[in-house]
Protein backbone atom coordinates (compact mmCIF):
# COMPACT_ATOMS: atom_id res chain seq x y z
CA UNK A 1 -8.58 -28.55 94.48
CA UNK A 2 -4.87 -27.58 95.64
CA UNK A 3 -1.80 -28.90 93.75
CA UNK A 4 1.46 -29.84 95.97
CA UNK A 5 4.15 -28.79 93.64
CA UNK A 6 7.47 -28.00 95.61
CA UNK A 7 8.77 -24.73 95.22
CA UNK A 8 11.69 -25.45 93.44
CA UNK A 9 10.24 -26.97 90.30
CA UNK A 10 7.89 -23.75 90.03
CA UNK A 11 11.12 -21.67 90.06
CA UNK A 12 13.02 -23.81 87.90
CA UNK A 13 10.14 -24.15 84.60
CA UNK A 14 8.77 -21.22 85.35
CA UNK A 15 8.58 -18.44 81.96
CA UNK A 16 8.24 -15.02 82.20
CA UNK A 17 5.03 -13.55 79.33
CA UNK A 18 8.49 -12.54 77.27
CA UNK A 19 10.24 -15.84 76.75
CA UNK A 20 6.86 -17.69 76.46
CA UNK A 21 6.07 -15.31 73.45
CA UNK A 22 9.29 -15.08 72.31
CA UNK A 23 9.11 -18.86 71.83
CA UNK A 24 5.82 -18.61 70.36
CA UNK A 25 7.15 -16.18 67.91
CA UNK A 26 10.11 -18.80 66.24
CA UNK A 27 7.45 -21.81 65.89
CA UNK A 28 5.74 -19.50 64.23
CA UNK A 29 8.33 -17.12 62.30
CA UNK A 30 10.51 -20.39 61.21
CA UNK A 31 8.18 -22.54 60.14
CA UNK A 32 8.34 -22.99 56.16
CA UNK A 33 4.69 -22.92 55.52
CA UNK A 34 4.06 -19.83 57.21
CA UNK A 35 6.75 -18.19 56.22
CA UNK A 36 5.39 -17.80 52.24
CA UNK A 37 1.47 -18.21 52.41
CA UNK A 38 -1.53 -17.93 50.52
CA UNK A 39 -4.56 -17.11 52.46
CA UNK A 40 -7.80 -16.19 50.67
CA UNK A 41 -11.25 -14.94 52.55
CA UNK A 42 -13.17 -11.79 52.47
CA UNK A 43 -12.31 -8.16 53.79
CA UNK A 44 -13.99 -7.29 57.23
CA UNK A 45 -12.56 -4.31 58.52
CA UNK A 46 -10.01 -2.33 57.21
CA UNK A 47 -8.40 0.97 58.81
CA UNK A 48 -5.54 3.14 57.64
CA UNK A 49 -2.81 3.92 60.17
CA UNK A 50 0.33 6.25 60.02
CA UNK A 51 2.18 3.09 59.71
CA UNK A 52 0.00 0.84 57.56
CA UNK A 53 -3.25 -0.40 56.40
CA UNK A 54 -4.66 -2.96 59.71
CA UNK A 55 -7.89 -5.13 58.21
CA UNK A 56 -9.39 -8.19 59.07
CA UNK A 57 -9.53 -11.28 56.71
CA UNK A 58 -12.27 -13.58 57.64
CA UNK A 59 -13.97 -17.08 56.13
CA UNK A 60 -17.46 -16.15 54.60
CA UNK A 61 -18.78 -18.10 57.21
CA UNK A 62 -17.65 -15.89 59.97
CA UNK A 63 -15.85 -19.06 61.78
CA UNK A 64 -12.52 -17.88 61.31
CA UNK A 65 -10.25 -14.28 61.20
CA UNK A 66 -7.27 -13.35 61.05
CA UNK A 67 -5.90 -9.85 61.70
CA UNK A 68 -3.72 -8.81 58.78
CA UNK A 69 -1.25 -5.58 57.86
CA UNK A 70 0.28 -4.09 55.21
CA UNK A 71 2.99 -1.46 55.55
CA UNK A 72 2.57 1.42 53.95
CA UNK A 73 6.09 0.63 51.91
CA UNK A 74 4.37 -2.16 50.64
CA UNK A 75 0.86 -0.31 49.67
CA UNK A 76 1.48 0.62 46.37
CA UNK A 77 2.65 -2.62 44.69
CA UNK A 78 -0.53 -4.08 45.62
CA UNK A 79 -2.94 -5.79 42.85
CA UNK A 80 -6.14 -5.14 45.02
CA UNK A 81 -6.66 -2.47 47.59
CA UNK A 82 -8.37 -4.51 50.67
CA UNK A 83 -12.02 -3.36 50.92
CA UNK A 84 -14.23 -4.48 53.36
CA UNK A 85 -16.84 -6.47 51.86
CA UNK A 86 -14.49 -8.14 49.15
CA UNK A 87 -13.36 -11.07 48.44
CA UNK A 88 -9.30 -11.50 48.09
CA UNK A 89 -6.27 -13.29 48.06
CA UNK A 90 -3.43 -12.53 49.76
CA UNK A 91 0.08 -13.70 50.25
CA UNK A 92 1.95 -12.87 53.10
CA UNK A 93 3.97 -14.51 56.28
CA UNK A 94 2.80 -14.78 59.93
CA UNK A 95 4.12 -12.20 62.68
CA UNK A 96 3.36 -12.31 66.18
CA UNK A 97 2.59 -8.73 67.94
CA UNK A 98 4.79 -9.25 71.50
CA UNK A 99 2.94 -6.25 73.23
CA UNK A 100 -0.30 -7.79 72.41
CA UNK A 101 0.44 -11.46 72.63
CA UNK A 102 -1.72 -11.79 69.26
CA UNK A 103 0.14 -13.13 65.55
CA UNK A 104 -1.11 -11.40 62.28
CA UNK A 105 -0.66 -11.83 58.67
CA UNK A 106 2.22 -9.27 57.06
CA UNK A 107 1.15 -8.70 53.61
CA UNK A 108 2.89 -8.56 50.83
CA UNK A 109 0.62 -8.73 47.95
CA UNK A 110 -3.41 -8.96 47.36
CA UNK A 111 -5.38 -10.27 44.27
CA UNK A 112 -8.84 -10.16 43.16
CA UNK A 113 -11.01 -13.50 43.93
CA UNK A 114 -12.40 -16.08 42.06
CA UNK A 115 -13.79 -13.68 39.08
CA UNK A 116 -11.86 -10.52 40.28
CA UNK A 117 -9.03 -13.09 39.67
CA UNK A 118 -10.33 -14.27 36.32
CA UNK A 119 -10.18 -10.36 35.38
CA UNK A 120 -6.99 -9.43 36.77
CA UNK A 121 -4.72 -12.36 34.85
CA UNK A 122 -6.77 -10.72 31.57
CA UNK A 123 -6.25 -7.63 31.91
CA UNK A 124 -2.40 -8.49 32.53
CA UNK A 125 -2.17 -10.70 29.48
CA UNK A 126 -4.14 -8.03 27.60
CA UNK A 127 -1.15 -5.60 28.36
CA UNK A 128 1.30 -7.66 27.77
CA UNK A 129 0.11 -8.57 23.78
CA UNK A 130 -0.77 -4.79 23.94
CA UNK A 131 3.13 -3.67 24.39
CA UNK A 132 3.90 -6.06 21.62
CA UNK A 133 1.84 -4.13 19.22
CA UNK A 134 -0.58 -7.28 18.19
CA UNK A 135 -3.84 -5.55 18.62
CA UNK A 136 -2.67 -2.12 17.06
CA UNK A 137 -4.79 -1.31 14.08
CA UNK A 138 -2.11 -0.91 11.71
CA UNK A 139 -1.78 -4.60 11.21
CA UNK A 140 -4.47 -5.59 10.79
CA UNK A 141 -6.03 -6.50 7.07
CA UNK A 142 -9.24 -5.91 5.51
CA UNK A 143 -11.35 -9.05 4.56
CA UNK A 144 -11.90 -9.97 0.47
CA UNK A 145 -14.49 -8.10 -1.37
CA UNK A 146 -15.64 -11.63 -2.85
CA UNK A 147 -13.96 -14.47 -1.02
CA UNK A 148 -14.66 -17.83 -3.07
CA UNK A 149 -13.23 -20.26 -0.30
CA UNK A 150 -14.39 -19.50 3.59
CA UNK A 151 -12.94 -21.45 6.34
CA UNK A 152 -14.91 -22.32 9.42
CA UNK A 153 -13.22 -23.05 12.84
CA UNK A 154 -16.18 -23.69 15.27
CA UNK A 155 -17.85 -26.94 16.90
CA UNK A 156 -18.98 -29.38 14.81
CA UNK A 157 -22.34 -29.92 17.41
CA UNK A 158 -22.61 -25.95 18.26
CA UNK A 159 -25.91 -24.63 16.61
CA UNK A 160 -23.34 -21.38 15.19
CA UNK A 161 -22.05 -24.13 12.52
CA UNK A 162 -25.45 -24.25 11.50
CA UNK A 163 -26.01 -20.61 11.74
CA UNK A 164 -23.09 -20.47 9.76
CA UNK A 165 -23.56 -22.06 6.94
CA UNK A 166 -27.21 -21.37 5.97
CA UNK A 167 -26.31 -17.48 6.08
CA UNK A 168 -23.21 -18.19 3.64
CA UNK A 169 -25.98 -20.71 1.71
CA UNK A 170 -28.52 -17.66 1.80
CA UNK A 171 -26.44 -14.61 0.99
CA UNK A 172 -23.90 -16.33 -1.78
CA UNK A 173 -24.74 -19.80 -3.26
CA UNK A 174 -21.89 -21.36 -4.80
CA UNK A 175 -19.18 -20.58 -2.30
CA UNK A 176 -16.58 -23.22 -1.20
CA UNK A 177 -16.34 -23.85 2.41
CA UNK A 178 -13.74 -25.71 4.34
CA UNK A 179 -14.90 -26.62 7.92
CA UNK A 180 -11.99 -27.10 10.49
CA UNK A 181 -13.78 -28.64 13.89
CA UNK A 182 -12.32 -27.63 17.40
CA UNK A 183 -13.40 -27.50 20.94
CA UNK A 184 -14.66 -24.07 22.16
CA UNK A 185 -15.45 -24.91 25.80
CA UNK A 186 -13.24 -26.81 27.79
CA UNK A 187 -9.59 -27.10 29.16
CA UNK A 188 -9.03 -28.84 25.69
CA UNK A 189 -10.06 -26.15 23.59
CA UNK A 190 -7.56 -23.70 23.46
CA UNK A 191 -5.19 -26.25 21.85
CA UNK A 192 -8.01 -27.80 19.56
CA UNK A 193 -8.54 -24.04 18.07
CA UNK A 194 -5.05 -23.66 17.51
CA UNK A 195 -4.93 -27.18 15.59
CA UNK A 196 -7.47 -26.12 13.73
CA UNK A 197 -6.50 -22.97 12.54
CA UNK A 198 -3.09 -24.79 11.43
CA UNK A 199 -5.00 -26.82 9.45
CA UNK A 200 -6.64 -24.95 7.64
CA UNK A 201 -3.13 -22.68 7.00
CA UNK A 202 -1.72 -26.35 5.50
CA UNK A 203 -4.62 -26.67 3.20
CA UNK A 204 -3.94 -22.90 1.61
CA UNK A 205 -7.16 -22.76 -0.34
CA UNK A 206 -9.19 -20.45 2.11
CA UNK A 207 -9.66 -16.80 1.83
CA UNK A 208 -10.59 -15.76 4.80
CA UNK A 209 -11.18 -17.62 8.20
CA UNK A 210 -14.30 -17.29 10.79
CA UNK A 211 -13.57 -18.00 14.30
CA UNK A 212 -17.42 -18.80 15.96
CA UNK A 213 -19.37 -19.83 19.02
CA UNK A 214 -22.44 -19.38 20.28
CA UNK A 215 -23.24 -17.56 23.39
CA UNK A 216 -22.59 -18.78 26.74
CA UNK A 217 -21.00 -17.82 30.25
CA UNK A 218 -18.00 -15.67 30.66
CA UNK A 219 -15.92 -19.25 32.19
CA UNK A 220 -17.38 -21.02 29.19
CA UNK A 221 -15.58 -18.40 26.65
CA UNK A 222 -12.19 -18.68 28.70
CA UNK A 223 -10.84 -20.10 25.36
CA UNK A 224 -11.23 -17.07 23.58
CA UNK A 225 -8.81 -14.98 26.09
CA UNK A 226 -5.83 -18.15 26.28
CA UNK A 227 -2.44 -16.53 24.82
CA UNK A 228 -2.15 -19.43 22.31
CA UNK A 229 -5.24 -18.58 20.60
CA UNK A 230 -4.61 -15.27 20.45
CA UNK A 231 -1.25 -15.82 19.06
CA UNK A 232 -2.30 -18.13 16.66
CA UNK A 233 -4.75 -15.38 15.33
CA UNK A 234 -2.12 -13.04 14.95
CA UNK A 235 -0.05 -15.24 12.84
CA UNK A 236 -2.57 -16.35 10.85
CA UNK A 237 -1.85 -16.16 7.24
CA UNK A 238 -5.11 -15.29 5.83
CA UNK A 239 -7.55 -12.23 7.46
CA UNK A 240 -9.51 -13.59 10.68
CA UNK A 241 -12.89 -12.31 11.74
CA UNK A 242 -14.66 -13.51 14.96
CA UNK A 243 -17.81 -14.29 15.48
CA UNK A 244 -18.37 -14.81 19.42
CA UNK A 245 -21.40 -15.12 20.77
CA UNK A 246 -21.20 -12.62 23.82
CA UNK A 247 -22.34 -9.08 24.21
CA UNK A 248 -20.65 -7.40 27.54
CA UNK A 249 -16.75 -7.48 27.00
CA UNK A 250 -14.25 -8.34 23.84
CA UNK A 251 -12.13 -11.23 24.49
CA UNK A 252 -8.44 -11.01 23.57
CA UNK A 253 -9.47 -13.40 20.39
CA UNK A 254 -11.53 -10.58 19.39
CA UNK A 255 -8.78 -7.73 19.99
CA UNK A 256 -6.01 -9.82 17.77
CA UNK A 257 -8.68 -10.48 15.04
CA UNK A 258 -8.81 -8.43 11.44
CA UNK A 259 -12.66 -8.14 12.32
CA UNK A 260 -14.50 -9.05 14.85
CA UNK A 261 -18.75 -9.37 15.35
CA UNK A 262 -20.61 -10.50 18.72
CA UNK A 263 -22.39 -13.29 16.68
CA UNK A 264 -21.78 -16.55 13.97
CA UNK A 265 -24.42 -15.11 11.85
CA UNK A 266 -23.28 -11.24 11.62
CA UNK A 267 -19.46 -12.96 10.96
CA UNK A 268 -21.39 -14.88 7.72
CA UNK A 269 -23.41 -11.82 6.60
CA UNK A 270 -20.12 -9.75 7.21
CA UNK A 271 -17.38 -12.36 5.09
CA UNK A 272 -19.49 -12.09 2.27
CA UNK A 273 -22.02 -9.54 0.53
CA UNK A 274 -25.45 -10.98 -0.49
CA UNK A 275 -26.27 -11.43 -4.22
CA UNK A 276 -29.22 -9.73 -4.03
CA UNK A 277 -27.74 -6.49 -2.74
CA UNK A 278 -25.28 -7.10 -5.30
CA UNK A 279 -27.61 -7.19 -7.92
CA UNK A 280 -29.01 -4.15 -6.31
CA UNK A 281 -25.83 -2.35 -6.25
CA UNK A 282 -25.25 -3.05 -9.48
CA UNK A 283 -28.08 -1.69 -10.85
CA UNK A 284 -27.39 1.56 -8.99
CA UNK A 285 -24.24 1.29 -10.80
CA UNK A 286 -25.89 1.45 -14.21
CA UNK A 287 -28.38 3.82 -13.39
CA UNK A 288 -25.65 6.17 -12.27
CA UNK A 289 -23.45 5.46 -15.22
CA UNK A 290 -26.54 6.77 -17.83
CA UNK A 291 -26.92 9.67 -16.12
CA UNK A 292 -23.40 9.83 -16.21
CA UNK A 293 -23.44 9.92 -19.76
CA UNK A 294 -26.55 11.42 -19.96
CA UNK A 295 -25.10 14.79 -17.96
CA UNK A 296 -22.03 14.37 -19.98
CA UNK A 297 -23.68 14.71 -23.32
CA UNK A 298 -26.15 17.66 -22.34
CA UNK A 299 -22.90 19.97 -21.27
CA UNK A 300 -21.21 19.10 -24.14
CA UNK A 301 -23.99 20.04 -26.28
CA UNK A 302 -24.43 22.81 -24.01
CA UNK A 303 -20.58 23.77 -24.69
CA UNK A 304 -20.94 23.11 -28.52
CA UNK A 305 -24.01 25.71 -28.66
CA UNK A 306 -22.31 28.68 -26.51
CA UNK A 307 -19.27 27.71 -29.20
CA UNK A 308 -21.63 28.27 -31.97
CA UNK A 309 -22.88 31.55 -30.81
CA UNK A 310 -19.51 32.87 -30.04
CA UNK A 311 -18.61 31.87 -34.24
CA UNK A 312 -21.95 33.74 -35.41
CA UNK A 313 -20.75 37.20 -33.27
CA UNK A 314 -17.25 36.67 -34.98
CA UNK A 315 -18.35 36.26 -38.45
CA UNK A 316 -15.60 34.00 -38.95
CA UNK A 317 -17.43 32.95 -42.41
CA UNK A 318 -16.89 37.18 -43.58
CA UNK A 319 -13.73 36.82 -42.47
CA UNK A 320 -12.77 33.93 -44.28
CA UNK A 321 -14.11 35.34 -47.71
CA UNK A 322 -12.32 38.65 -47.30
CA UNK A 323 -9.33 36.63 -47.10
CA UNK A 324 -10.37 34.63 -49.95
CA UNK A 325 -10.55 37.58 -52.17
CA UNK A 326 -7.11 39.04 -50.82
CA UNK A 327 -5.62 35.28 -51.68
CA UNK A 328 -7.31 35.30 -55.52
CA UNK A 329 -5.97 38.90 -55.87
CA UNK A 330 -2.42 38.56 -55.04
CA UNK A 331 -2.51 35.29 -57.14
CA UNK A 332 -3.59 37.37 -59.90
CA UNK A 333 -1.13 40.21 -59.15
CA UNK A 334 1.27 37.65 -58.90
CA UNK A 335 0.80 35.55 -62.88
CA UNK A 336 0.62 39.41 -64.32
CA UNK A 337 4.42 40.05 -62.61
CA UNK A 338 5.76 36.44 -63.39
CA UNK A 339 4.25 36.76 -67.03
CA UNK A 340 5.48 39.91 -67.72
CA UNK A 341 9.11 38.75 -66.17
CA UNK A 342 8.70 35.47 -68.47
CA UNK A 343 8.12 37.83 -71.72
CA UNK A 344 11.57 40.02 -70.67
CA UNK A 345 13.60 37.11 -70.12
CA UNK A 346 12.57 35.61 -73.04
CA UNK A 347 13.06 38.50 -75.51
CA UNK A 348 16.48 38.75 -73.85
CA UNK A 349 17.18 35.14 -74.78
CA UNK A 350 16.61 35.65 -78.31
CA UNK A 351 18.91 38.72 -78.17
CA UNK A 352 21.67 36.62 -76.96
CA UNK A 353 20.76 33.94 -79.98
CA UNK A 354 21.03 36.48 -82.32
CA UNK A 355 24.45 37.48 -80.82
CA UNK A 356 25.61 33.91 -80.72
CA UNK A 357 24.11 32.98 -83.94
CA UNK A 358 26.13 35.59 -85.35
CA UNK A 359 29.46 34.78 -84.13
CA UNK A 360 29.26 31.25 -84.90
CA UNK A 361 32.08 30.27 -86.80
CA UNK A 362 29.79 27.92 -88.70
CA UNK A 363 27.82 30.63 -89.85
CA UNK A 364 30.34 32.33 -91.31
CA UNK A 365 31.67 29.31 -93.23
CA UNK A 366 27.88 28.93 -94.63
CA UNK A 367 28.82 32.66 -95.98
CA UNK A 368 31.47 31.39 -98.35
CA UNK A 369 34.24 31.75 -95.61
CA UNK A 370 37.41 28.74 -94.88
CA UNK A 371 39.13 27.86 -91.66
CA UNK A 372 42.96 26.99 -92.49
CA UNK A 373 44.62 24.62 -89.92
CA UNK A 374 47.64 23.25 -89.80
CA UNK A 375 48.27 19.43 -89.37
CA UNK A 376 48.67 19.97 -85.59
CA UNK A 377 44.96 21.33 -85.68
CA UNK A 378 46.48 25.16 -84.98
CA UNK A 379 44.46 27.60 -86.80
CA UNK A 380 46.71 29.57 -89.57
CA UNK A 381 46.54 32.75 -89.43
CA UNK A 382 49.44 34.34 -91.47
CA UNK A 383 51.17 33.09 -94.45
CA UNK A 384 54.22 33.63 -92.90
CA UNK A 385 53.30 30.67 -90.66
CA UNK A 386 53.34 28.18 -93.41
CA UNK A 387 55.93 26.72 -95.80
CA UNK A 388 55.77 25.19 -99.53
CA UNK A 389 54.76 21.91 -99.05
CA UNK A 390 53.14 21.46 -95.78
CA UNK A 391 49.71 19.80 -95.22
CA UNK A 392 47.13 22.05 -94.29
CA UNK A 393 43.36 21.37 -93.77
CA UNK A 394 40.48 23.51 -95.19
CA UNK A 395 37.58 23.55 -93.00
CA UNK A 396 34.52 24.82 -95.29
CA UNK A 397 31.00 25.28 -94.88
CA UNK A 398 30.05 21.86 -95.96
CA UNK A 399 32.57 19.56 -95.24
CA UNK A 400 36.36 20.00 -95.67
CA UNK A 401 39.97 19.18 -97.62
CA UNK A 402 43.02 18.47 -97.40
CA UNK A 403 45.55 20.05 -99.17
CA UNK A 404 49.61 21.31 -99.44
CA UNK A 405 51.17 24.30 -100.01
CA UNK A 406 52.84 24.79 -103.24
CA UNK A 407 53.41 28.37 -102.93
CA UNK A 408 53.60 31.27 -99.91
CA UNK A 409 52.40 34.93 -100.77
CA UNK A 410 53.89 37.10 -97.85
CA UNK A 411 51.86 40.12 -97.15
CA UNK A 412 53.16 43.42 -99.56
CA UNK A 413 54.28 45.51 -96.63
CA UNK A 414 56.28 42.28 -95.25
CA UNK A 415 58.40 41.91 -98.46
CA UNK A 416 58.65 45.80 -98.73
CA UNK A 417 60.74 45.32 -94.88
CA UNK A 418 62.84 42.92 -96.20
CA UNK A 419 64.04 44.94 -99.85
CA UNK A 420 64.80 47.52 -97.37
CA UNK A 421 66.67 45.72 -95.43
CA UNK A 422 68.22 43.56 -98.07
């Protein structure tokens, strides 16, 4: 079959491979959706180049590729190194290759997959709360010896409630236990935990708080690794111990916690000790504390003996008697000396009575002797002191007078001094 185009037209629309790919290139390159887009697939060739790293992205159906690149600028800020093999997602914008005629995907960043992708946004989130210092183990508290008021946070239908409360039940009758119900599975249940927690921080009566669920698939314990939970734990007011059901990895629930366990029942048997090991403890206790004593009491009477011995080598009881003796003889020693000290002074003393006795003036009155005074109580002692006619007083030996001169007898030699001179 022949066309009959003339000439002319053929010249005039006519595009050279440039200008056809060149047009190409700006649908592509300017359109919006291409310009920012996320592709996801799996990895199915991959090889490094001077320039870059070339691989193919491809459905997992092998119905569609797409040849992608990533410049070797761009290499290390990348999330997930494209191995063949792997699933991944990548953002990037569509280039066309001019020399080849072919487009390919520029990349600009690649993340894990499905649970690759799970992982990665944990272990971000994980270092995030980690710079801000709420799992360091410097904050957190230890749990009460003997709580008396537990709170539960857990699922009222969940067989770990049940779990829950027959260990507490078995281990400590008597305890007071405040339940708190939340969703543990579910879009809803990050907020329903938090809720729950705050209530039981309005009531105030609890002691300690258990955060529980059973076992289950790592999507179904997503709850446990949301940043509001987490945060919630680590401003709880009361010590927080976790009781997930889940053996491989810790959530972020568990990280933030005071104490954490991998099921309901070890959190139970870990909140509070059972009575019967108390009981057994305690008996230990007194069993320790008589041998205690016991030990005590042997090395003191130990002590006490090696004392003894140590008195019978010193002869402390010959030493004591010598000194007796030296006491009873110096007491002696010392009567004789203040006897004999007594007898001098006292022979003295009647010396100095004698003395005394003998020039009392009294006692020489008794002998027949007078005291003459004068009215002004002057003792006269020379006639020539007195006149006719003055009052004089005779002290005697008994008694005394009163009496007036009638007549002055001068001394001889006086009235000889006066004829002389007269």
């Amino acid at each position: 079959m022949t066309f009959d185009l003339p000439d002319s037209l053929i010249l005039d629309t006519a595009l050279s491979v440039s200008g056809l790919t060149d047009y190409i290139r700006l649908l592509l390159e300017q359109d919006e959706q291409l310009r920012q887009v996320w592709v996801t697939g799996e990895v199915s060739s991959a090889n490094h180049h001077r320039s870059g790293l070339f691989f193919t992205l491809q459905d997992t159906d092998r119905s569609a590729g797409i040849k992608c690149v990533v410049w070797n600028s761009q290499l290390p800020k990348l999330a997930q190194m494209p191995v063949p093999g792997e699933q991944i997602i990548i953002l990037g914008s569509i280039r066309l290759y001019p020399q080849r005629g072919e487009y390919q995907l520029s990349v600009w960043q690649t993340l894990p997959a499905g649970v690759g992708l799970q992982a990665l946004r944990y272990q971000q989130l994980k270092n995030r709360l980690l710079a801000e210092g709420l799992f360091d183990a410097q904050r957190k508290r230890s749990l009460p010896t003997h709580p008396q008021t537990i709170a539960v946070v857990t699922s009222p239908t969940a067989a770990a409630w049940g779990d829950i409360q027959k260990t507490l039940k078995q281990r400590y009758p008597g305890l007071h236990v405040l339940f708190s119900p939340a969703t543990v599975q579910g879009e809803q249940a990050p907020e329903s935990i938090v809720k729950a927690i705050e209530r039981v921080e309005r009531d105030g009566r609890a002691e300690v708080l258990i955060l529980s669920r059973g076992g289950g698939a790592v999507e179904e314990l997503a709850c446990f690794n949301d940043e509001r939970v987490v945060r919630s734990l680590a401003t709880c007011s009361i010590p927080v111990i976790t009781g997930i059901g889940h053996q491989r990895d810790e959530s972020l629930a568990d990280l933030v916690a005071d104490a954490c366990v991998h099921t309901p029942t070890a959190a139970a048997e870990r909140v509070v000790p059972a009575l019967s090991e108390l009981y057994t403890e305690h008996r230990g206790r007194v069993v320790a504390l008589h041998e205690a004593v016991h030990d005590f009491k042997e090395n003191a009477d130990n002590k006490l003996q090696v004392l003894r011995n140590r008195l019978r080598r010193l002869r402390l009881d010959r030493q004591v008697q010598q000194e007796t003796e030296k006491l009873a003889w110096k007491r002696q020693h010392l009567v004789q000396i203040t006897m004999g000290r007594s007898q001098q002074a006292t022979q003295h003393l009647e010396l100095l009575r004698q003395k005394l006795a003998s020039l009392d003036p009294k006692a020489v009155l008794q002998r027949g002797y007078a005291v003459v005074r004068r009215e002004d109580g002057a003792i006269a002692r020379s006639a020539v002191e007195l006149a006719v006619g003055q009052e004089l007083v005779i002290q005697l030996g008994q008694g005394g007078v009163k009496v007036k001169v009638t007549e002055v007898n001068e001394p001889q030699r006086r009235r000889g001094h006066r004829e002389v001179n007269g």
